[in-house]
PDB file of N, CA and C in Angstrom:
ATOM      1  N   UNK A   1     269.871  95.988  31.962  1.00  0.00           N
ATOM      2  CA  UNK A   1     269.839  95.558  30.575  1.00  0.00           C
ATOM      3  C   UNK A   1     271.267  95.601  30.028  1.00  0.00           C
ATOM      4  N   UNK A   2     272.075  94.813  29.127  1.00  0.00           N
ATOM      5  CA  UNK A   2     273.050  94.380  28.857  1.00  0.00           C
ATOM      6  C   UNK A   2     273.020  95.794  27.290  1.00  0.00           C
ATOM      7  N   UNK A   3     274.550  95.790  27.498  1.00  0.00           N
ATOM      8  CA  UNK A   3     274.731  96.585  26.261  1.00  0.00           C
ATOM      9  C   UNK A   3     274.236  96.018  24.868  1.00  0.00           C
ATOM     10  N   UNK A   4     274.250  95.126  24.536  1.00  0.00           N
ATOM     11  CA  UNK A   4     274.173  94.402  23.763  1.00  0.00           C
ATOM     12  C   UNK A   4     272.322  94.163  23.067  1.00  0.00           C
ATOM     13  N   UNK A   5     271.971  94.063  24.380  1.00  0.00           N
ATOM     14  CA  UNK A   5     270.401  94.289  24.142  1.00  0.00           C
ATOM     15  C   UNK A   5     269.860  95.669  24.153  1.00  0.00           C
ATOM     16  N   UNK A   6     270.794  96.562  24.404  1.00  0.00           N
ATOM     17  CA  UNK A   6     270.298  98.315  24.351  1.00  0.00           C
ATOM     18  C   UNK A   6     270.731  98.474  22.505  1.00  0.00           C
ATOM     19  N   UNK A   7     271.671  97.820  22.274  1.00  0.00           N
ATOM     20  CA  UNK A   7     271.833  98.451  20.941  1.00  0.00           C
ATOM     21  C   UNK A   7     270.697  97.460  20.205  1.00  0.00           C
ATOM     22  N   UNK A   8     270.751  96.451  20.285  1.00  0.00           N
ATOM     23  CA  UNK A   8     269.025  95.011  19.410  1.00  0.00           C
ATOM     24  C   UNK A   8     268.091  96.114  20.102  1.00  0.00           C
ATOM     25  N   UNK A   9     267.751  96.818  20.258  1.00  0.00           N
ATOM     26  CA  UNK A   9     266.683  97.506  20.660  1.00  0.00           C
ATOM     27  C   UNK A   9     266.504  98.882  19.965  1.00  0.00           C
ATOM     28  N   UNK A  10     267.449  99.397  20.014  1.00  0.00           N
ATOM     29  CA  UNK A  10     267.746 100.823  19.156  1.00  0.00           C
ATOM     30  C   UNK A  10     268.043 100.265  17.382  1.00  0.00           C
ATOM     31  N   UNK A  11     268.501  99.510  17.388  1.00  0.00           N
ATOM     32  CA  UNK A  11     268.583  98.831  15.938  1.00  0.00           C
ATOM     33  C   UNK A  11     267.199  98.744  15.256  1.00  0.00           C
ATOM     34  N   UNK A  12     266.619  98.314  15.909  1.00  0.00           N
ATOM     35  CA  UNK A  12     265.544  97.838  15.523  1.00  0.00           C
ATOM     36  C   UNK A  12     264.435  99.402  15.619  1.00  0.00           C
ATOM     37  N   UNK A  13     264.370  99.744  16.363  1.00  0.00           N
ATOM     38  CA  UNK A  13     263.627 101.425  16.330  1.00  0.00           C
ATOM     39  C   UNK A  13     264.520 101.901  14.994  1.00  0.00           C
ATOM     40  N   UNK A  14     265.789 101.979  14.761  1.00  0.00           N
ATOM     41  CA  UNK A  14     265.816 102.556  13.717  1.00  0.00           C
ATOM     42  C   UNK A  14     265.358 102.042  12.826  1.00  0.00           C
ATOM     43  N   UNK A  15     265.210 100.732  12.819  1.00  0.00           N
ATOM     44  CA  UNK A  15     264.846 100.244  11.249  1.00  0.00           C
ATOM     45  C   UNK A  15     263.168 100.084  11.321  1.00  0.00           C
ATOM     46  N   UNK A  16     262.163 100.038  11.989  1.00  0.00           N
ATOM     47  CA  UNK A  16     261.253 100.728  12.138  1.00  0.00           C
ATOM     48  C   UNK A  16     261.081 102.098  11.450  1.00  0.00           C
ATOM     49  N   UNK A  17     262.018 102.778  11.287  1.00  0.00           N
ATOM     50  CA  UNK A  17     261.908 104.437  10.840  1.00  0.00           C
ATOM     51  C   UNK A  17     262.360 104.463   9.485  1.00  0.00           C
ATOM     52  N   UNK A  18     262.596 102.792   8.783  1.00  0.00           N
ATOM     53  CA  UNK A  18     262.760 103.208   7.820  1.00  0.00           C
ATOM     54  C   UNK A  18     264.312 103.110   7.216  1.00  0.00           C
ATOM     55  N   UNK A  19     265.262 103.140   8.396  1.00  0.00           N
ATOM     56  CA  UNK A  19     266.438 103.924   8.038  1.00  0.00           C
ATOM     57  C   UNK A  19     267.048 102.491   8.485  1.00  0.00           C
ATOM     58  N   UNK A  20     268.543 102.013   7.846  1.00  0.00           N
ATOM     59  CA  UNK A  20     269.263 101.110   7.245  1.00  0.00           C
ATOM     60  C   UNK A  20     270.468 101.183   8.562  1.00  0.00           C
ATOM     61  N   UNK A  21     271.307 100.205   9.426  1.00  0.00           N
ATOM     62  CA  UNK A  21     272.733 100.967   9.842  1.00  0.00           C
ATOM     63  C   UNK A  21     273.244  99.328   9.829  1.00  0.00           C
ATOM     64  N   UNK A  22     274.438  99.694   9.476  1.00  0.00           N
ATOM     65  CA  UNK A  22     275.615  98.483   8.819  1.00  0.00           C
ATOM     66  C   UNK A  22     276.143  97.909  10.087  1.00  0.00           C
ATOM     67  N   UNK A  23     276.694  97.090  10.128  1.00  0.00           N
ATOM     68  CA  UNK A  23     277.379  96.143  11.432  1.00  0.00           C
ATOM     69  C   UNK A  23     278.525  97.179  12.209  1.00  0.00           C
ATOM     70  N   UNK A  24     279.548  97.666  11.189  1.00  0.00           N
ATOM     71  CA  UNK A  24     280.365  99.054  11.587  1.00  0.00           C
ATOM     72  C   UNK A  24     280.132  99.661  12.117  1.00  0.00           C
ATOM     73  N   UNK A  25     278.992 100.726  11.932  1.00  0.00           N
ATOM     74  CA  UNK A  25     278.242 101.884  12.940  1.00  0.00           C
ATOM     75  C   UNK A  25     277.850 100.670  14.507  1.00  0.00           C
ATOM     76  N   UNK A  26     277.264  99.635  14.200  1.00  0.00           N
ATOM     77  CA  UNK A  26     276.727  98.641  15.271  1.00  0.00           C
ATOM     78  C   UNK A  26     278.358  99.020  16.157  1.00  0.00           C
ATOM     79  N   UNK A  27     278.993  98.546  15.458  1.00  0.00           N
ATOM     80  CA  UNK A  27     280.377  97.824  16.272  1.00  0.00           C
ATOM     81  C   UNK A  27     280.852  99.056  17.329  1.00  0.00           C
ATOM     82  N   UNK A  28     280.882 100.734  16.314  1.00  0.00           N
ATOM     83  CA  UNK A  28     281.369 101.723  17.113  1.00  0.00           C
ATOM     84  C   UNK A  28     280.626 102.067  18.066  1.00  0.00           C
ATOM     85  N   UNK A  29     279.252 102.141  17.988  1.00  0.00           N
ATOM     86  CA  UNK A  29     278.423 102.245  19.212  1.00  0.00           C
ATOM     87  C   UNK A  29     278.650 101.184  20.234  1.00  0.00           C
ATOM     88  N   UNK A  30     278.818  99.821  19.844  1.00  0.00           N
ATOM     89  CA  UNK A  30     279.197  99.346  21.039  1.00  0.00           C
ATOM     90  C   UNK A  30     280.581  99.865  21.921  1.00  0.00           C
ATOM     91  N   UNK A  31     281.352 100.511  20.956  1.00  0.00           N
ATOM     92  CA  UNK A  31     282.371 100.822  21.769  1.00  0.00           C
ATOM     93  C   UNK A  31     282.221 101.967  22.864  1.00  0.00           C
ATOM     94  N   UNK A  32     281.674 102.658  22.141  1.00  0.00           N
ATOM     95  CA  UNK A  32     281.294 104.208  22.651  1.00  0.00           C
ATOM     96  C   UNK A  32     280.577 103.705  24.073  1.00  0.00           C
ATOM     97  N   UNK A  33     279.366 102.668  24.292  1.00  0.00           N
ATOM     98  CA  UNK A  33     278.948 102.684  25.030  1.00  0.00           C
ATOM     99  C   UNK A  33     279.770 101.627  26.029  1.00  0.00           C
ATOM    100  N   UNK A  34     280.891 100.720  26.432  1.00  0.00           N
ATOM    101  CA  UNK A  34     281.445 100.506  26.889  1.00  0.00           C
ATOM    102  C   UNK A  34     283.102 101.105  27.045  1.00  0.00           C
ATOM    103  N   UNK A  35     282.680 102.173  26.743  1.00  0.00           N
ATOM    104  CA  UNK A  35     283.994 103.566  27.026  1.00  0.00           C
ATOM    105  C   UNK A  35     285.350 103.363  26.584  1.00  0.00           C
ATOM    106  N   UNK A  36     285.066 102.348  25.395  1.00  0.00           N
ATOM    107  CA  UNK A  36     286.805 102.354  24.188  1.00  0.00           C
ATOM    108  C   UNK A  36     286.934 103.114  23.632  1.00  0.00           C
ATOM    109  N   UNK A  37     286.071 104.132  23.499  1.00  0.00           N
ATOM    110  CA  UNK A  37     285.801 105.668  22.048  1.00  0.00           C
ATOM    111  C   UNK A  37     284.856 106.290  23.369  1.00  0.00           C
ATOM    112  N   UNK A  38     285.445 107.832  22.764  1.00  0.00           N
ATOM    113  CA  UNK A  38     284.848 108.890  23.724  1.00  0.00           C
ATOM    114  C   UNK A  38     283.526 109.047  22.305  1.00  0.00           C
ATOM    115  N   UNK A  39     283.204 109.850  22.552  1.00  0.00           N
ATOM    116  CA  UNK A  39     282.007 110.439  21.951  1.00  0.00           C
ATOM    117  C   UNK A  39     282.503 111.637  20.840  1.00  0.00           C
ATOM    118  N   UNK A  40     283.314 112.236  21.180  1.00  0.00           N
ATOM    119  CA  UNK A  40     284.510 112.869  19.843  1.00  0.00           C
ATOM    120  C   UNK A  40     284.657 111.659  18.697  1.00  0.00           C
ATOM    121  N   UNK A  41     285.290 111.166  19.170  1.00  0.00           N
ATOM    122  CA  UNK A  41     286.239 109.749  17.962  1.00  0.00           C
ATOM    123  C   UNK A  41     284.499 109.597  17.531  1.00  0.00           C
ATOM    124  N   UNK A  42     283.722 108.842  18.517  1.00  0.00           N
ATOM    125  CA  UNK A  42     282.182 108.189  17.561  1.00  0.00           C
ATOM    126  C   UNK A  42     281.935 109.032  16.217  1.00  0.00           C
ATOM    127  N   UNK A  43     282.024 110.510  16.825  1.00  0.00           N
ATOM    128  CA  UNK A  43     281.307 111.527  15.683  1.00  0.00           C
ATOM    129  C   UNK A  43     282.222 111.668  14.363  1.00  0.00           C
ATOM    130  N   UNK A  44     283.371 111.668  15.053  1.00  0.00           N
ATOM    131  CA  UNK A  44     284.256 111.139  13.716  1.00  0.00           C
ATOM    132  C   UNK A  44     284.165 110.028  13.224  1.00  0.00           C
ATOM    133  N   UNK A  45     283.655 108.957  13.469  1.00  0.00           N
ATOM    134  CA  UNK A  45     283.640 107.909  12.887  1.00  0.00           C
ATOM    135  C   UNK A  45     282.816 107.805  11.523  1.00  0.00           C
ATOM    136  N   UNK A  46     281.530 108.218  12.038  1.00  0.00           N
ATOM    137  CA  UNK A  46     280.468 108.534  11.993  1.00  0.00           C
ATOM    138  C   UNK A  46     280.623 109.664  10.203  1.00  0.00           C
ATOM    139  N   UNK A  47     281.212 110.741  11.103  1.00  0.00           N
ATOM    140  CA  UNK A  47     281.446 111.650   9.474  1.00  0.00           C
ATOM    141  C   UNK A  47     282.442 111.081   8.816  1.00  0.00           C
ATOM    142  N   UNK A  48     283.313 110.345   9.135  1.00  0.00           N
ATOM    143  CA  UNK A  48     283.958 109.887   7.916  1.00  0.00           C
ATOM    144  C   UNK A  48     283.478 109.130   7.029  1.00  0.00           C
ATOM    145  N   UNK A  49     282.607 107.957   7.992  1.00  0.00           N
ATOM    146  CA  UNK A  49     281.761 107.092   6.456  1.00  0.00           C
ATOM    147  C   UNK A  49     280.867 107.718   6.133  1.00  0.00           C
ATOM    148  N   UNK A  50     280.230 108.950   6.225  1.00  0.00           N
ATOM    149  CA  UNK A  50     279.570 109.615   5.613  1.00  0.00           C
ATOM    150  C   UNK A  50     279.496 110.440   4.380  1.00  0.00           C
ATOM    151  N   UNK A  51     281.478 111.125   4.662  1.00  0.00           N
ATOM    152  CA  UNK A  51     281.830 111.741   4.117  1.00  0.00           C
ATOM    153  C   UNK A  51     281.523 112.879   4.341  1.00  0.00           C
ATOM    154  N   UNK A  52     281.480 113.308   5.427  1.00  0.00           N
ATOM    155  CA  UNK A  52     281.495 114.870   6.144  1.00  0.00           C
ATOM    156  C   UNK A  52     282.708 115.525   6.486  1.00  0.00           C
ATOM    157  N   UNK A  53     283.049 116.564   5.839  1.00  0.00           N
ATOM    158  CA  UNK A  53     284.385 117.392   6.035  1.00  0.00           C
ATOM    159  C   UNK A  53     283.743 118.397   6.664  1.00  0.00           C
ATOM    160  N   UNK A  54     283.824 118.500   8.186  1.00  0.00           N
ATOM    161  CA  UNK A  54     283.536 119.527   8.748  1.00  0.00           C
ATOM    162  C   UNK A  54     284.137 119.497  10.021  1.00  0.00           C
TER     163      UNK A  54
END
């Protein structure tokens, strides 16, 4: 299965649950999962548009 169709798949379970995610979050997960961003940087990504200082 193509990266591309793992995230149209998880997109869609999330929004099933209710819950909203912007093209941005889309874009960094694609990175994360073709290994341009480790999984550190994602979570930072992640709390910054959140606005998590931790």
């Amino acid at each position: 299965m193509s990266i591309d169709k793992v995230i149209e798949n998880a997109v869609a379970s999330v929004k099933m649950e209710g819950y909203q995610i912007d093209n941005e979050c889309i874009q960094w997960c694609k990175k994360l999962l073709e290994n341009e961003i480790n999984m550190e940087q994602y979570i930072a990504l992640i709390k910054q548009k959140s606005g998590i200082i931790a």
